[in-house]
N, C-alpha and C. Protein backbone atom coordinates (compact mmCIF):
# COMPACT_ATOMS: atom_id res chain seq x y z
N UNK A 1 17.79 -48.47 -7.92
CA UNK A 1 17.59 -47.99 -9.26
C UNK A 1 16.94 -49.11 -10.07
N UNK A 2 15.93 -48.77 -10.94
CA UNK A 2 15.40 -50.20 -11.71
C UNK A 2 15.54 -49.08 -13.22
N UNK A 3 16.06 -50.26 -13.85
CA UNK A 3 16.55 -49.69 -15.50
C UNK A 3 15.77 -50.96 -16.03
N UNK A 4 15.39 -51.20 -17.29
CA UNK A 4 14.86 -52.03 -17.45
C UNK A 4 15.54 -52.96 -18.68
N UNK A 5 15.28 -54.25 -18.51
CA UNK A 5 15.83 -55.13 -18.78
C UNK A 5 16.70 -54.88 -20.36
N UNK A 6 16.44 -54.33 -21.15
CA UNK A 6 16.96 -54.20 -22.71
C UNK A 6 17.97 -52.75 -22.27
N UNK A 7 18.47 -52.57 -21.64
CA UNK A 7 19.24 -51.60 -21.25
C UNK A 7 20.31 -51.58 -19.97
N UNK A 8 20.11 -52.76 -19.11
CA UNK A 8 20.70 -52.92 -18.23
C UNK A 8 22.74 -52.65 -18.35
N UNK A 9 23.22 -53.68 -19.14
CA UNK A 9 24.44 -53.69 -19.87
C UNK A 9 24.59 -52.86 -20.44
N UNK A 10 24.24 -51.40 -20.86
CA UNK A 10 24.35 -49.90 -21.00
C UNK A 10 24.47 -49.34 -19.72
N UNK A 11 23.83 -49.78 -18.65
CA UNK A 11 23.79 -49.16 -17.48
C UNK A 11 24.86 -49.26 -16.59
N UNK A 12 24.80 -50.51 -16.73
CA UNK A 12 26.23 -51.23 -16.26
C UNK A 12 27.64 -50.74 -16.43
N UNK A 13 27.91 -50.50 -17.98
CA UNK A 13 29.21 -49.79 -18.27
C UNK A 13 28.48 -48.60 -18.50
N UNK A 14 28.20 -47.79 -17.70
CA UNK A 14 28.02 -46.37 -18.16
C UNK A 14 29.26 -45.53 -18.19
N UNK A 15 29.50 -44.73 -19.14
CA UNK A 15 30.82 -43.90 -18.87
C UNK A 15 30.71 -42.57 -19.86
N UNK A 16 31.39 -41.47 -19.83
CA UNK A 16 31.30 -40.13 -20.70
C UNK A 16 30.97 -40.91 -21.87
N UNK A 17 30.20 -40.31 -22.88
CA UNK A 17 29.60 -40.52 -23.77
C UNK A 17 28.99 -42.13 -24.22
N UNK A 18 28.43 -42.58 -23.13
CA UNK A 18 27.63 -43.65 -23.24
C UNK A 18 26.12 -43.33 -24.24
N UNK A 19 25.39 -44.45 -25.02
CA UNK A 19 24.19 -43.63 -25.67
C UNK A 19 23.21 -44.64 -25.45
N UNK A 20 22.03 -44.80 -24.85
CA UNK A 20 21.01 -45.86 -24.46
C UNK A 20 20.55 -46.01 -25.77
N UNK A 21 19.93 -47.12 -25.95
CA UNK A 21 19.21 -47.43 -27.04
C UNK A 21 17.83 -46.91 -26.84
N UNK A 22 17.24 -46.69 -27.67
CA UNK A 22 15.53 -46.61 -27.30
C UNK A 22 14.86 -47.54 -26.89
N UNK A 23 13.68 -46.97 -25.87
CA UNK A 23 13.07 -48.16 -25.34
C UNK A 23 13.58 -48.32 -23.90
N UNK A 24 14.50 -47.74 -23.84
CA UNK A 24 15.13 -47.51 -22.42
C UNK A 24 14.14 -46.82 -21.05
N UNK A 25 14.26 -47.65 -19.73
CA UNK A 25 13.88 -46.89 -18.63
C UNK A 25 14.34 -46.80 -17.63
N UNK A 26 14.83 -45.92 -16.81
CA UNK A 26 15.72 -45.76 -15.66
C UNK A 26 14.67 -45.32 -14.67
N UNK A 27 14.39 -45.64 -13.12
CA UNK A 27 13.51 -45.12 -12.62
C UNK A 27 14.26 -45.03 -11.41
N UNK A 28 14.24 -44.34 -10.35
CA UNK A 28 14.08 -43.95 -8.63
C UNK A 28 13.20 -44.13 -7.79
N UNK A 29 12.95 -45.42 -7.31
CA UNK A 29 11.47 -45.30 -6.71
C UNK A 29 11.65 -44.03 -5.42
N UNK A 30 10.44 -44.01 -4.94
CA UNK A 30 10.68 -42.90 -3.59
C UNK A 30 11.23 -43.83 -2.67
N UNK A 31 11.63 -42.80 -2.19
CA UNK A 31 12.67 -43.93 -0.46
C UNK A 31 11.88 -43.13 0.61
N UNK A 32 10.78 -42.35 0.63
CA UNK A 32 10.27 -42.93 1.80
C UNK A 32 8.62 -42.94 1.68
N UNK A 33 7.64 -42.72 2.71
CA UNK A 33 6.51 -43.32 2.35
C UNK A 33 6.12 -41.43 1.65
N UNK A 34 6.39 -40.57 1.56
CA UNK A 34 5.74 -39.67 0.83
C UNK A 34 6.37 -39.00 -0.06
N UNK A 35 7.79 -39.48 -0.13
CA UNK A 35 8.52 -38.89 -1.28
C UNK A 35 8.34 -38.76 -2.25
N UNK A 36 9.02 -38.47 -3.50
CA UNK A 36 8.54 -38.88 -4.98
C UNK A 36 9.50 -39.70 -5.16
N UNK A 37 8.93 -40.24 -6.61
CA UNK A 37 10.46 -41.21 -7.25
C UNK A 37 10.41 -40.43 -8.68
N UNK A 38 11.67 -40.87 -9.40
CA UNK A 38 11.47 -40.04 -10.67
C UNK A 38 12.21 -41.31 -11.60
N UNK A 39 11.76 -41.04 -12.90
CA UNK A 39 12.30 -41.57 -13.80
C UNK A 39 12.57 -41.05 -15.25
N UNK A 40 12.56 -42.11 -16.37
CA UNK A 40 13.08 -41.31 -17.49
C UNK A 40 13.16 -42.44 -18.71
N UNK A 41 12.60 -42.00 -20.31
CA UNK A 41 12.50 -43.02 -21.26
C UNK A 41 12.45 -42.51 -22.49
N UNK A 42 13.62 -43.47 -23.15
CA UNK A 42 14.10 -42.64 -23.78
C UNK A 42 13.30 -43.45 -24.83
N UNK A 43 12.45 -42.68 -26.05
CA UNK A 43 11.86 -43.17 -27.20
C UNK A 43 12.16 -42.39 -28.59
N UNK A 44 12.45 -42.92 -29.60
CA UNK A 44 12.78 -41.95 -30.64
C UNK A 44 14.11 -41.10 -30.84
N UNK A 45 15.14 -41.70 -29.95
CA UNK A 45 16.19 -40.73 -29.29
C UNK A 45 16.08 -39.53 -28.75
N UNK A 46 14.97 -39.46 -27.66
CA UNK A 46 14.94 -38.25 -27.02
C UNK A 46 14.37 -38.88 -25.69
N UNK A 47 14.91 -38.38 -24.24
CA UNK A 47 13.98 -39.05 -23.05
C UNK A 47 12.89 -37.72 -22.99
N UNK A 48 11.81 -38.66 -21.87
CA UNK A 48 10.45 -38.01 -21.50
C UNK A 48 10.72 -38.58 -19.97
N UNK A 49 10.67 -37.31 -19.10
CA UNK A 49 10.74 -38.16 -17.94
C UNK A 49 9.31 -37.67 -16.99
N UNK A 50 9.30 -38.50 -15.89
CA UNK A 50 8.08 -38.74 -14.94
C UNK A 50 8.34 -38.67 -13.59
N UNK A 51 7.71 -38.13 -12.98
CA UNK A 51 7.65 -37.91 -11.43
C UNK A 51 6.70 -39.19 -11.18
N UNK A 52 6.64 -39.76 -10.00
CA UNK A 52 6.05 -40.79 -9.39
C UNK A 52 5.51 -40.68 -8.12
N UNK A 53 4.61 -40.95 -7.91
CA UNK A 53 3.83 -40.75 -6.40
C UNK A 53 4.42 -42.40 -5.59
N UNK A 54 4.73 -41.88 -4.19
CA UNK A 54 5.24 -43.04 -3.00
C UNK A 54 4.43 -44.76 -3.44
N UNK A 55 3.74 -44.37 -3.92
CA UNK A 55 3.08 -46.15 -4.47
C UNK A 55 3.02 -46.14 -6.08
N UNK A 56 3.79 -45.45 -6.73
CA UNK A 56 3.72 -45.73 -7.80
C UNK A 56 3.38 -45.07 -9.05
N UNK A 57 2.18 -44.36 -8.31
CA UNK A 57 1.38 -43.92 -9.42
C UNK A 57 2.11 -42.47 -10.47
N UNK A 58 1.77 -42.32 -11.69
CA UNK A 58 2.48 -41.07 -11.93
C UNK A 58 1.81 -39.80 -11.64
N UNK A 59 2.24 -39.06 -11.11
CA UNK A 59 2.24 -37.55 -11.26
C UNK A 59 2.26 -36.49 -12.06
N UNK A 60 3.30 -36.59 -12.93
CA UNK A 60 3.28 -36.20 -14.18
C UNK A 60 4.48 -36.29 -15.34
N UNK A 61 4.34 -35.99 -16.39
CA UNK A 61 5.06 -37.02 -17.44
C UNK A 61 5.33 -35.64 -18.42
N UNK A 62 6.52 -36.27 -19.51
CA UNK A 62 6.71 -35.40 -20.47
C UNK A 62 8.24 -34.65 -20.53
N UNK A 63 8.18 -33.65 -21.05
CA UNK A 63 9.56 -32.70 -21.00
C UNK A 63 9.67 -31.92 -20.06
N UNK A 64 9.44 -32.68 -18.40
CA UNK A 64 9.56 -31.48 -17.26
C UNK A 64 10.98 -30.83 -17.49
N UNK A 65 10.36 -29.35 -17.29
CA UNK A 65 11.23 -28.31 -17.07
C UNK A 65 12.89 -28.44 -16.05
N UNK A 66 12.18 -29.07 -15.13
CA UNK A 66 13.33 -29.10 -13.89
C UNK A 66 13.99 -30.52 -14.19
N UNK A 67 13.17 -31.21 -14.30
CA UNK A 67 13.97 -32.48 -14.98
C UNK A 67 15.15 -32.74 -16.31
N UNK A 68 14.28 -31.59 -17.30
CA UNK A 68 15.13 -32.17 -18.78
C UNK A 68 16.21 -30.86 -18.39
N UNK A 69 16.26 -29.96 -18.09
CA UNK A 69 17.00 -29.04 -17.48
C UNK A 69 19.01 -29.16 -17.12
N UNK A 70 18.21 -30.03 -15.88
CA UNK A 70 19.69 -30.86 -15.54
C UNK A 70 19.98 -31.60 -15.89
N UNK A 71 19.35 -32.94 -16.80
CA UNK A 71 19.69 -33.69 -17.27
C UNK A 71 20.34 -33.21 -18.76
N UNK A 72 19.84 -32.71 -18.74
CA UNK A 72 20.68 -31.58 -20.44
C UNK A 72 22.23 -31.64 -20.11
N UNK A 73 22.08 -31.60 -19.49
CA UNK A 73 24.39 -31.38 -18.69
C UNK A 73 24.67 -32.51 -18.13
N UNK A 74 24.47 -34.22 -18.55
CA UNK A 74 24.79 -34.94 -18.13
C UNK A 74 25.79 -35.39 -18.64
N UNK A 75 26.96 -36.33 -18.86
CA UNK A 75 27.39 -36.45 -19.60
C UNK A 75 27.47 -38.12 -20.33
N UNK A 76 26.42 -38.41 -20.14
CA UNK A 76 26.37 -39.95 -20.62
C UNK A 76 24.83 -39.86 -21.05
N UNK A 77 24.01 -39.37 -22.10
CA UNK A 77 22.68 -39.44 -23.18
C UNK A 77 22.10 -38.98 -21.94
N UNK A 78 21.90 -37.93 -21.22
CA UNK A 78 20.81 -37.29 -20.12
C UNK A 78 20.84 -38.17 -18.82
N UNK A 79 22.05 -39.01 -18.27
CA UNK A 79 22.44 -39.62 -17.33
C UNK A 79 23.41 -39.44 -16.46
N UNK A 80 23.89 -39.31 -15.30
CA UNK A 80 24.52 -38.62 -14.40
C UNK A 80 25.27 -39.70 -13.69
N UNK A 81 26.16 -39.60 -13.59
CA UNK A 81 26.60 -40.63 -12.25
C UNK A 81 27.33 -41.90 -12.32
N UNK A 82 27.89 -42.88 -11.67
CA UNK A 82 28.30 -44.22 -11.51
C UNK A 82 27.11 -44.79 -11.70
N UNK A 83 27.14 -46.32 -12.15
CA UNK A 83 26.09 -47.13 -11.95
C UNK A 83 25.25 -47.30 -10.35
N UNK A 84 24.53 -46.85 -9.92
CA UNK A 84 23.90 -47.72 -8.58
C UNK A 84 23.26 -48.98 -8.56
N UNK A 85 22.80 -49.71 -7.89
CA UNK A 85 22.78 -51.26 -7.16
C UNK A 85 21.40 -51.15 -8.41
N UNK A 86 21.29 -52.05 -9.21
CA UNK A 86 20.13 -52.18 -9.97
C UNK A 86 18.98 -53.23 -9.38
N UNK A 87 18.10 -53.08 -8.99
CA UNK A 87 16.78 -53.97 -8.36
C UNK A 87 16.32 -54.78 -9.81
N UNK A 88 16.46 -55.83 -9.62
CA UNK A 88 16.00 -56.80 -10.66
C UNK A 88 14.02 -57.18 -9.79
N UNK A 89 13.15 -57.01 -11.10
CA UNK A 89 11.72 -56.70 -10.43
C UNK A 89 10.88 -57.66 -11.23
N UNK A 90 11.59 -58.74 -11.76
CA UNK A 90 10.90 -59.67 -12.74
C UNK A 90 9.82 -60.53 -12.01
């Protein structure tokens, strides 16, 4: 998981009603060579999230349907889950 640096210690203690600051980015790279990766950023207090092509590139961006969808029922600001292993990419 790479979250980025002004948000990490939000990520860290994530718990029911956690709230990221803006400016925030959480990403998934793909795990394998043709997968996607997905991510998510939150600006203005609202996220925009992005699909990612296996090297990086984006795919496409914005208020995806299938994305903001489930993330709507998260229960920590459009975030799901325990913390996972954060990749520091400085």
């Amino acid at each position: 998981m790479r979250v980025s640096a002004d948000c990490r210690g939000t990520y860290r203690t994530l718990v029911t009603d956690t709230v990221f600051p803006d400016g925030c980015v959480l990403a998934q790279l793909a795990t394998s060579a043709d997968g996607p990766g997905y991510g998510m950023r939150k600006l203005n207090g609202s996220w925009t999230y992005f699909q990612l092509g296996a090297r990086g590139g984006v795919l496409a961006a914005g208020a995806l349907p299938s994305c903001a969808g489930c993330h709507a029922q998260a229960p920590a600001d459009h975030v799901f889950g325990l913390p996972r292993e954060i990749v520091d990419s400085r």
